[in-house]
N, C-alpha and C. Protein backbone atom coordinates (compact mmCIF):
# COMPACT_ATOMS: atom_id res chain seq x y z
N UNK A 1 4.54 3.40 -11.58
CA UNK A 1 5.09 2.96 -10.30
C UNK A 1 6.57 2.67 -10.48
N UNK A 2 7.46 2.68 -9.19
CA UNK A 2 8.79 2.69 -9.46
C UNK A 2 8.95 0.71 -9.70
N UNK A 3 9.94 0.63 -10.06
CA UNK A 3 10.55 -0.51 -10.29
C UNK A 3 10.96 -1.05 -8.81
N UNK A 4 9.72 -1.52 -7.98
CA UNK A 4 10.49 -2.59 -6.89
C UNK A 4 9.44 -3.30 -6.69
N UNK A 5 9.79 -4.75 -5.83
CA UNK A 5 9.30 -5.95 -5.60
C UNK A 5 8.18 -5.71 -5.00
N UNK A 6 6.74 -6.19 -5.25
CA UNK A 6 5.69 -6.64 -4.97
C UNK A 6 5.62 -6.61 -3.20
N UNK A 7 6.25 -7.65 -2.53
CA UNK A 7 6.84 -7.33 -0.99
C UNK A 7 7.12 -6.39 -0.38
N UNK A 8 8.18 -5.86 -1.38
CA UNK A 8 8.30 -3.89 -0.20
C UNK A 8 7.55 -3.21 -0.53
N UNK A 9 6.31 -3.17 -1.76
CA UNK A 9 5.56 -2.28 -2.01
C UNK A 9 4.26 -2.58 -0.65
N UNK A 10 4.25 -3.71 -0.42
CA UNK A 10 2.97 -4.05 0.45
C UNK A 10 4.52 -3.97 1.85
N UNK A 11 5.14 -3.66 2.33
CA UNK A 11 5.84 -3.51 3.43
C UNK A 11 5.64 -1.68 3.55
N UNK A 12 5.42 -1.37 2.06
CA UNK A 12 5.78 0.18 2.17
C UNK A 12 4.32 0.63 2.71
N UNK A 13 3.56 -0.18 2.16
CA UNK A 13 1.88 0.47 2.31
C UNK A 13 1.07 -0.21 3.51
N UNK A 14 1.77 -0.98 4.63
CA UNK A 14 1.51 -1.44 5.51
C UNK A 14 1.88 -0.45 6.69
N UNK A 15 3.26 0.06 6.40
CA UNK A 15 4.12 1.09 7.29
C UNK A 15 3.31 2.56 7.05
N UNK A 16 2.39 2.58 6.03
CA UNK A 16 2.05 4.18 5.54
C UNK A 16 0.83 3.91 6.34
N UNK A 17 -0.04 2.94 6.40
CA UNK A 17 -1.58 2.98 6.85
C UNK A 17 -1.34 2.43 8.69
N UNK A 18 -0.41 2.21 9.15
CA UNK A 18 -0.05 1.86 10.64
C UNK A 18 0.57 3.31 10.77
N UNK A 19 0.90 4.08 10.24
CA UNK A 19 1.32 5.62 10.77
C UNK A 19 0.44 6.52 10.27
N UNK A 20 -0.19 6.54 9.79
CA UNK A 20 -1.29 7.36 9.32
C UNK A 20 -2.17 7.95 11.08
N UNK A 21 -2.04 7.35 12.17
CA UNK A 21 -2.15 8.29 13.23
C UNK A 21 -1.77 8.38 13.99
N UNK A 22 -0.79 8.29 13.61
CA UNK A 22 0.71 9.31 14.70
C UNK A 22 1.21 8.81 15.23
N UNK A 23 1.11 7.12 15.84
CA UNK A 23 1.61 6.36 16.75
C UNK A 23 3.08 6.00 15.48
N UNK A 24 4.33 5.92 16.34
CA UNK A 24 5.32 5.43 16.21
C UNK A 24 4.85 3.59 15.50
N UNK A 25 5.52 3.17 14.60
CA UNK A 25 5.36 2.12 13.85
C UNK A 25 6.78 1.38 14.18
N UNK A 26 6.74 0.18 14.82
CA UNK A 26 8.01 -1.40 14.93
C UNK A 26 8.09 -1.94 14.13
N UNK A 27 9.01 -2.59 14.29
CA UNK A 27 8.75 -4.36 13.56
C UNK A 27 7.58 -4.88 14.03
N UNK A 28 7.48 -5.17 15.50
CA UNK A 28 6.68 -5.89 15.83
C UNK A 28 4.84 -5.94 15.28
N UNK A 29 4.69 -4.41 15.27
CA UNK A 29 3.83 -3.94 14.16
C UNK A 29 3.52 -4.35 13.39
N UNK A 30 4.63 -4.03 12.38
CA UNK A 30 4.40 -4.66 10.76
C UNK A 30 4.38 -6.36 10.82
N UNK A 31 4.95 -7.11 11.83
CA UNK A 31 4.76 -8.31 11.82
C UNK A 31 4.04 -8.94 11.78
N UNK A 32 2.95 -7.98 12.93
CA UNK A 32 1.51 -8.18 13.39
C UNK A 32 0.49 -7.96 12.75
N UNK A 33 0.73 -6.86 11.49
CA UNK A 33 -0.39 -6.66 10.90
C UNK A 33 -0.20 -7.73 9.30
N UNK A 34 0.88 -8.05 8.66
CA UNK A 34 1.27 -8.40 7.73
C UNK A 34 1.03 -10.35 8.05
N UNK A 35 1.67 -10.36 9.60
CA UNK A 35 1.52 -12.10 9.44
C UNK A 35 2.23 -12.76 9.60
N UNK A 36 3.39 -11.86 9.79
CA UNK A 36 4.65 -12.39 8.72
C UNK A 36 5.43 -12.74 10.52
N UNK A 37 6.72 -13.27 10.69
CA UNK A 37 7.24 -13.38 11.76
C UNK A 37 8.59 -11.68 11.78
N UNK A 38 9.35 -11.48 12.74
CA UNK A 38 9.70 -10.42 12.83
C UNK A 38 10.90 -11.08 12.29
N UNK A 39 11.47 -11.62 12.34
CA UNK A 39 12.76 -11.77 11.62
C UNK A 39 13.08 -11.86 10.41
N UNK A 40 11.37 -11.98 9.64
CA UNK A 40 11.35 -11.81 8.17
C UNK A 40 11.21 -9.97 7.71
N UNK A 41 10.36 -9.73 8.71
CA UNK A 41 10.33 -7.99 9.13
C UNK A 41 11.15 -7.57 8.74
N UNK A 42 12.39 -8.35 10.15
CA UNK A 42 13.74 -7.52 10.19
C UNK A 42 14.44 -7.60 8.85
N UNK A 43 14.31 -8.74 7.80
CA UNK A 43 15.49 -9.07 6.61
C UNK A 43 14.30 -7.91 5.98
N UNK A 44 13.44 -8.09 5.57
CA UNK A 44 12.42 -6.68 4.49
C UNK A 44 13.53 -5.36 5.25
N UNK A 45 13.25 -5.28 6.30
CA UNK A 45 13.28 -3.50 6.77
C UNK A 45 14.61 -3.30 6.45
N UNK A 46 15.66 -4.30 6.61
CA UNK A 46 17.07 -3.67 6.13
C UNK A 46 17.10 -3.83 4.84
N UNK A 47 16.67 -4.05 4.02
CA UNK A 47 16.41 -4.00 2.22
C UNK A 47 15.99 -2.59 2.16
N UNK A 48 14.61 -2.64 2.88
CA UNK A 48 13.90 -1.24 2.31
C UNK A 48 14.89 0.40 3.34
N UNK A 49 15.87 0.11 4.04
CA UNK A 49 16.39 0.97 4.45
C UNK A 49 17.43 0.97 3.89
N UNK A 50 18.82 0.23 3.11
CA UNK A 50 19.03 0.38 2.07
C UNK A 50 18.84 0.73 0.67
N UNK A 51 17.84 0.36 0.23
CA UNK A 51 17.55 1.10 -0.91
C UNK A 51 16.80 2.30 -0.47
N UNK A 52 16.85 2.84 0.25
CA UNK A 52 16.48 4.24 0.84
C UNK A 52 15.29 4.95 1.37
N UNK A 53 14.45 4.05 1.43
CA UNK A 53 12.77 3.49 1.56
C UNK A 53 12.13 3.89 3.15
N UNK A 54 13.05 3.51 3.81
CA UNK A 54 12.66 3.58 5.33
C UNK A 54 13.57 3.74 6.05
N UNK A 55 13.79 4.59 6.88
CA UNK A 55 14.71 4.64 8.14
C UNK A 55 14.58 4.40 9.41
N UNK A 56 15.25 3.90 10.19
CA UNK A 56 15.00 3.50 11.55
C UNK A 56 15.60 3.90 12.88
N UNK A 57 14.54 4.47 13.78
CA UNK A 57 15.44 5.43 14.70
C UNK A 57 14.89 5.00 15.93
N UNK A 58 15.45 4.87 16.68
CA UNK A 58 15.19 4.10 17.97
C UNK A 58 14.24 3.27 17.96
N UNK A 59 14.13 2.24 16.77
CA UNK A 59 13.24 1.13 16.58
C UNK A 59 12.10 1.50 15.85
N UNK A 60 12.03 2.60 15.79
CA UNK A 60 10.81 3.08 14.84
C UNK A 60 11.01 3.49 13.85
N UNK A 61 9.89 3.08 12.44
CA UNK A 61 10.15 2.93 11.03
C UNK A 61 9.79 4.25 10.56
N UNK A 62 10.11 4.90 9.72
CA UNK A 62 9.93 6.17 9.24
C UNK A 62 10.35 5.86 8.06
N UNK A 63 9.06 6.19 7.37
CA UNK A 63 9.03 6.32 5.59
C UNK A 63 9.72 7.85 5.35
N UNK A 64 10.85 7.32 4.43
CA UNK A 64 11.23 8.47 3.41
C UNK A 64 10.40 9.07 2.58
N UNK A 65 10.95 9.79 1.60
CA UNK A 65 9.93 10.65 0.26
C UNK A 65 10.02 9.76 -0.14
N UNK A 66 10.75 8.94 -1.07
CA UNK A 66 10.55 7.89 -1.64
C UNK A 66 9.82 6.46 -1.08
N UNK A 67 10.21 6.44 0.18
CA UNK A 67 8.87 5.49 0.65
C UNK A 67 7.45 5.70 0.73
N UNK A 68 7.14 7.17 1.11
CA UNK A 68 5.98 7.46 1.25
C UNK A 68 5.18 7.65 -0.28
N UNK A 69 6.24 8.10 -1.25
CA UNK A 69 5.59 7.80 -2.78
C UNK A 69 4.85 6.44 -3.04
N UNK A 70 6.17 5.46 -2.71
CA UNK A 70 5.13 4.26 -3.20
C UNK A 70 4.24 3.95 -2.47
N UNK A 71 4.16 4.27 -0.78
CA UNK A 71 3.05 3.71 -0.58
C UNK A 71 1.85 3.98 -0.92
N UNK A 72 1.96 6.14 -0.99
CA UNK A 72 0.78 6.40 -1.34
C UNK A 72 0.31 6.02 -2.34
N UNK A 73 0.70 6.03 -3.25
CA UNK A 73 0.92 5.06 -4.50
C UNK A 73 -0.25 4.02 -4.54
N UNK A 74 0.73 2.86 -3.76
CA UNK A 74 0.25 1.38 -3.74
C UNK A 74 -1.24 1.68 -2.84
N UNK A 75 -1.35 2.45 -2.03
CA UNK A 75 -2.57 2.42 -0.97
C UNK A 75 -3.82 3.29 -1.95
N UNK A 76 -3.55 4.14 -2.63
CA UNK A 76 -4.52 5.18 -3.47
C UNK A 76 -5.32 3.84 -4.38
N UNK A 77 -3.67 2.86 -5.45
CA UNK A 77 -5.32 2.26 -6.22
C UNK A 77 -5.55 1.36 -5.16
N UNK A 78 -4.91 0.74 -4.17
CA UNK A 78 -5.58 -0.41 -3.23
C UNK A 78 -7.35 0.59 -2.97
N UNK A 79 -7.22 1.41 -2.41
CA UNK A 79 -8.79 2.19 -2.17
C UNK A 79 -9.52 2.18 -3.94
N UNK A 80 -8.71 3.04 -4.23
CA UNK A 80 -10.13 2.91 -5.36
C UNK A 80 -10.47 1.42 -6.14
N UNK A 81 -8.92 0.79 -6.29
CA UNK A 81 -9.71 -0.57 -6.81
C UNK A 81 -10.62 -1.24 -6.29
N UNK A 82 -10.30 -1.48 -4.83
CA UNK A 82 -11.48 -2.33 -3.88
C UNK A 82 -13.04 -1.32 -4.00
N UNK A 83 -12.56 -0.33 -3.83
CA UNK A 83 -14.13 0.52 -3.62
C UNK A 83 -14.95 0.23 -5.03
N UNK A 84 -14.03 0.31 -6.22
CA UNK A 84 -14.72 -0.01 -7.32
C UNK A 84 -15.51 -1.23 -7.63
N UNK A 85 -14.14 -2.57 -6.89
CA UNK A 85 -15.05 -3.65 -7.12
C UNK A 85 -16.28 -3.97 -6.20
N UNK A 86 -16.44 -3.20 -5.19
CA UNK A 86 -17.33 -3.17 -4.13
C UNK A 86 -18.48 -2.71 -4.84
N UNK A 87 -18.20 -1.29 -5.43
CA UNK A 87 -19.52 -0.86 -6.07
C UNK A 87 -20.22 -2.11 -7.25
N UNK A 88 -19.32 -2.35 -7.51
CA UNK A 88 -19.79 -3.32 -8.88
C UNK A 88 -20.72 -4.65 -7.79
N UNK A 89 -20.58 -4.46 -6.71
CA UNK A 89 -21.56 -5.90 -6.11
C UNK A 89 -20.34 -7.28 -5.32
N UNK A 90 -19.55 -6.33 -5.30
CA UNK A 90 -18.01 -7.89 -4.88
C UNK A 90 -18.17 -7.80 -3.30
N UNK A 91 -18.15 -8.48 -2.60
CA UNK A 91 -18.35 -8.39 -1.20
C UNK A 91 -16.88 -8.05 -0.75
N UNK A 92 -16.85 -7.35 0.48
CA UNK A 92 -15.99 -6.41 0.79
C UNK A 92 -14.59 -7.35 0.74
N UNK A 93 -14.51 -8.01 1.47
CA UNK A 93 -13.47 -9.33 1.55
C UNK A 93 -12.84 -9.35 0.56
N UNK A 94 -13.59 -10.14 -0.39
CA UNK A 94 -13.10 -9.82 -1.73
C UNK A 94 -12.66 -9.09 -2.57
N UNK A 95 -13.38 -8.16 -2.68
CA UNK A 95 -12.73 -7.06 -3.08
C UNK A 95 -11.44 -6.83 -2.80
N UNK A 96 -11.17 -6.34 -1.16
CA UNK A 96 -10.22 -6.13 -0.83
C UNK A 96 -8.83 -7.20 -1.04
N UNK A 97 -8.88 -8.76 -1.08
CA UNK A 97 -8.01 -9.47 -1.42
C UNK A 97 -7.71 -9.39 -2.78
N UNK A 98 -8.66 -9.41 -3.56
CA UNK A 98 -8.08 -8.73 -5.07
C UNK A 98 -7.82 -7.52 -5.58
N UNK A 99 -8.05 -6.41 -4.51
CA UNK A 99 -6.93 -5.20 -4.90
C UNK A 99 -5.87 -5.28 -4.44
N UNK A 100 -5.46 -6.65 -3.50
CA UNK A 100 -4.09 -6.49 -2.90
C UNK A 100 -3.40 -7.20 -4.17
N UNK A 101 -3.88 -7.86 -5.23
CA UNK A 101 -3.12 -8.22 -5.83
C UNK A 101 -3.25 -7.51 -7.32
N UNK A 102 -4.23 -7.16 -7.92
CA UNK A 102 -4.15 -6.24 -8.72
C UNK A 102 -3.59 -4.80 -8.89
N UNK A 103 -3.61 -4.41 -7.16
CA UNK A 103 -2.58 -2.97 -7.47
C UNK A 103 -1.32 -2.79 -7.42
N UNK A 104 -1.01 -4.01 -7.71
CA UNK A 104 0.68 -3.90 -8.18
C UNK A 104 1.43 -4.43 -9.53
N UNK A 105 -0.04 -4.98 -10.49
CA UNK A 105 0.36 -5.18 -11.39
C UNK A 105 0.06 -4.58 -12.98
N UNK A 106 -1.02 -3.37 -12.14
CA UNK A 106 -2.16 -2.71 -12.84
C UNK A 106 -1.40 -1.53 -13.59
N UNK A 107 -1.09 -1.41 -15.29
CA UNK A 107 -0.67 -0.30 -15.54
C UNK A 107 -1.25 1.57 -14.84
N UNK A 108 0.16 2.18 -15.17
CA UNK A 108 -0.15 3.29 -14.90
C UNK A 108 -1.69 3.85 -15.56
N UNK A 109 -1.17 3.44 -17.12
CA UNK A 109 -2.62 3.98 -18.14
C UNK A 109 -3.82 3.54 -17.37
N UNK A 110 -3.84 2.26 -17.14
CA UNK A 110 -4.77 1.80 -16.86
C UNK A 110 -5.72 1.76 -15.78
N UNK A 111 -4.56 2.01 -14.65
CA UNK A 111 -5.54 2.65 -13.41
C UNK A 111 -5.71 3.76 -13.42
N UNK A 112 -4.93 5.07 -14.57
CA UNK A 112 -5.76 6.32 -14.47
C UNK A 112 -7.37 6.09 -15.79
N UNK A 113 -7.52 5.46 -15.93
CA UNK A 113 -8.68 5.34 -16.73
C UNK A 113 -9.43 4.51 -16.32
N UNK A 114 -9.43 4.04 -15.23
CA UNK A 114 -10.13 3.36 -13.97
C UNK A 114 -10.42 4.65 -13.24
N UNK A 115 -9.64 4.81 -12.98
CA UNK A 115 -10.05 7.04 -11.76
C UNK A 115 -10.67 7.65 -12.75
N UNK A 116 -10.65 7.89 -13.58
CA UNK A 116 -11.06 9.00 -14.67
C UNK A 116 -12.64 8.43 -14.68
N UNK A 117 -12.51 7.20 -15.20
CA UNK A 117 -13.86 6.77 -15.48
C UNK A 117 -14.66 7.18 -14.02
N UNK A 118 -14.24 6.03 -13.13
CA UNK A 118 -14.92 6.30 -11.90
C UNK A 118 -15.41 7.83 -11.54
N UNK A 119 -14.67 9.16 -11.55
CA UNK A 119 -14.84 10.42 -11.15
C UNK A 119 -16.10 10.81 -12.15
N UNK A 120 -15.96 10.54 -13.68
CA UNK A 120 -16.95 10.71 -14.34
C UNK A 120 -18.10 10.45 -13.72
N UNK A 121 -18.53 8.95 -13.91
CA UNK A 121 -19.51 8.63 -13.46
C UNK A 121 -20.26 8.61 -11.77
N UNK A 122 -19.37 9.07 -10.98
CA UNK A 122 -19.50 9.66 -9.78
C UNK A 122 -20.11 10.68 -9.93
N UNK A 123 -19.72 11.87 -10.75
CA UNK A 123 -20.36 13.11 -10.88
C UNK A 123 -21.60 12.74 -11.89
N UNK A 124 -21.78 12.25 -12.35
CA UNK A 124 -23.39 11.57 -12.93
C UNK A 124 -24.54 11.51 -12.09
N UNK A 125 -24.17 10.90 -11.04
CA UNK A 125 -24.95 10.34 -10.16
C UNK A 125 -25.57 11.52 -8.92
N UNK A 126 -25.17 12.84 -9.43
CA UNK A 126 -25.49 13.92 -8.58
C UNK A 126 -26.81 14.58 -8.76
């Protein structure tokens, strides 16, 4: 994963799964889904549009290549970690609050040998 803050990675992967169908993505949006108030929005979105992350065009957020890397990124192990700990018996909730914090601190090695394993033993089960 690239070298940035914990915050724009979950700003980046909030903006990737609110556009994922086609509707134009705000602040007000990301405010709404994150929690957060819009004026904290607004200080994130001019960070992540400086460092080159997101652009903004008549109020609407548009992930760059480089934004859309990390999110897919950050959103790929967010799914397989939660789905994993789900399979293991973790109730969904859970799960999901501890892949929000494990998939940003989880080596590269280590979450591909989390996928690897998982695909293995997926194809076992056929």
């Amino acid at each position: 994963m690239m070298n940035i803050p914990e915050s724009a990675e979950n700003y980046l992967e909030t903006i990737y799964v609110l556009s994922r169908d086609g509707a134009p993505v705000r602040a007000i949006d990301v405010a709404n889904a994150l929690g957060f108030s819009k004026p904290s929005v607004s200080i994130a979105l001019k960070n992540l549009r400086e460092s080159k992350h997101v652009t903004v065009d008549s109020g609407h957020i548009l992930l760059t290549a480089s934004g859309r890397a990390v999110a897919e990124s950050v959103h790929e192990r967010h799914v397989v970690i939660s789905g994993w700990l789900i399979a293991m018996g973790v109730e969904p909730n859970i799960a999901h609050a501890d892949a929000c914090k494990i998939e940003h601190v989880l080596s590269e090695q280590s979450f591909a040998a989390i996928k690897q394993y998982l695909e293995e033993h997926r194809s076992c089960k056929h």
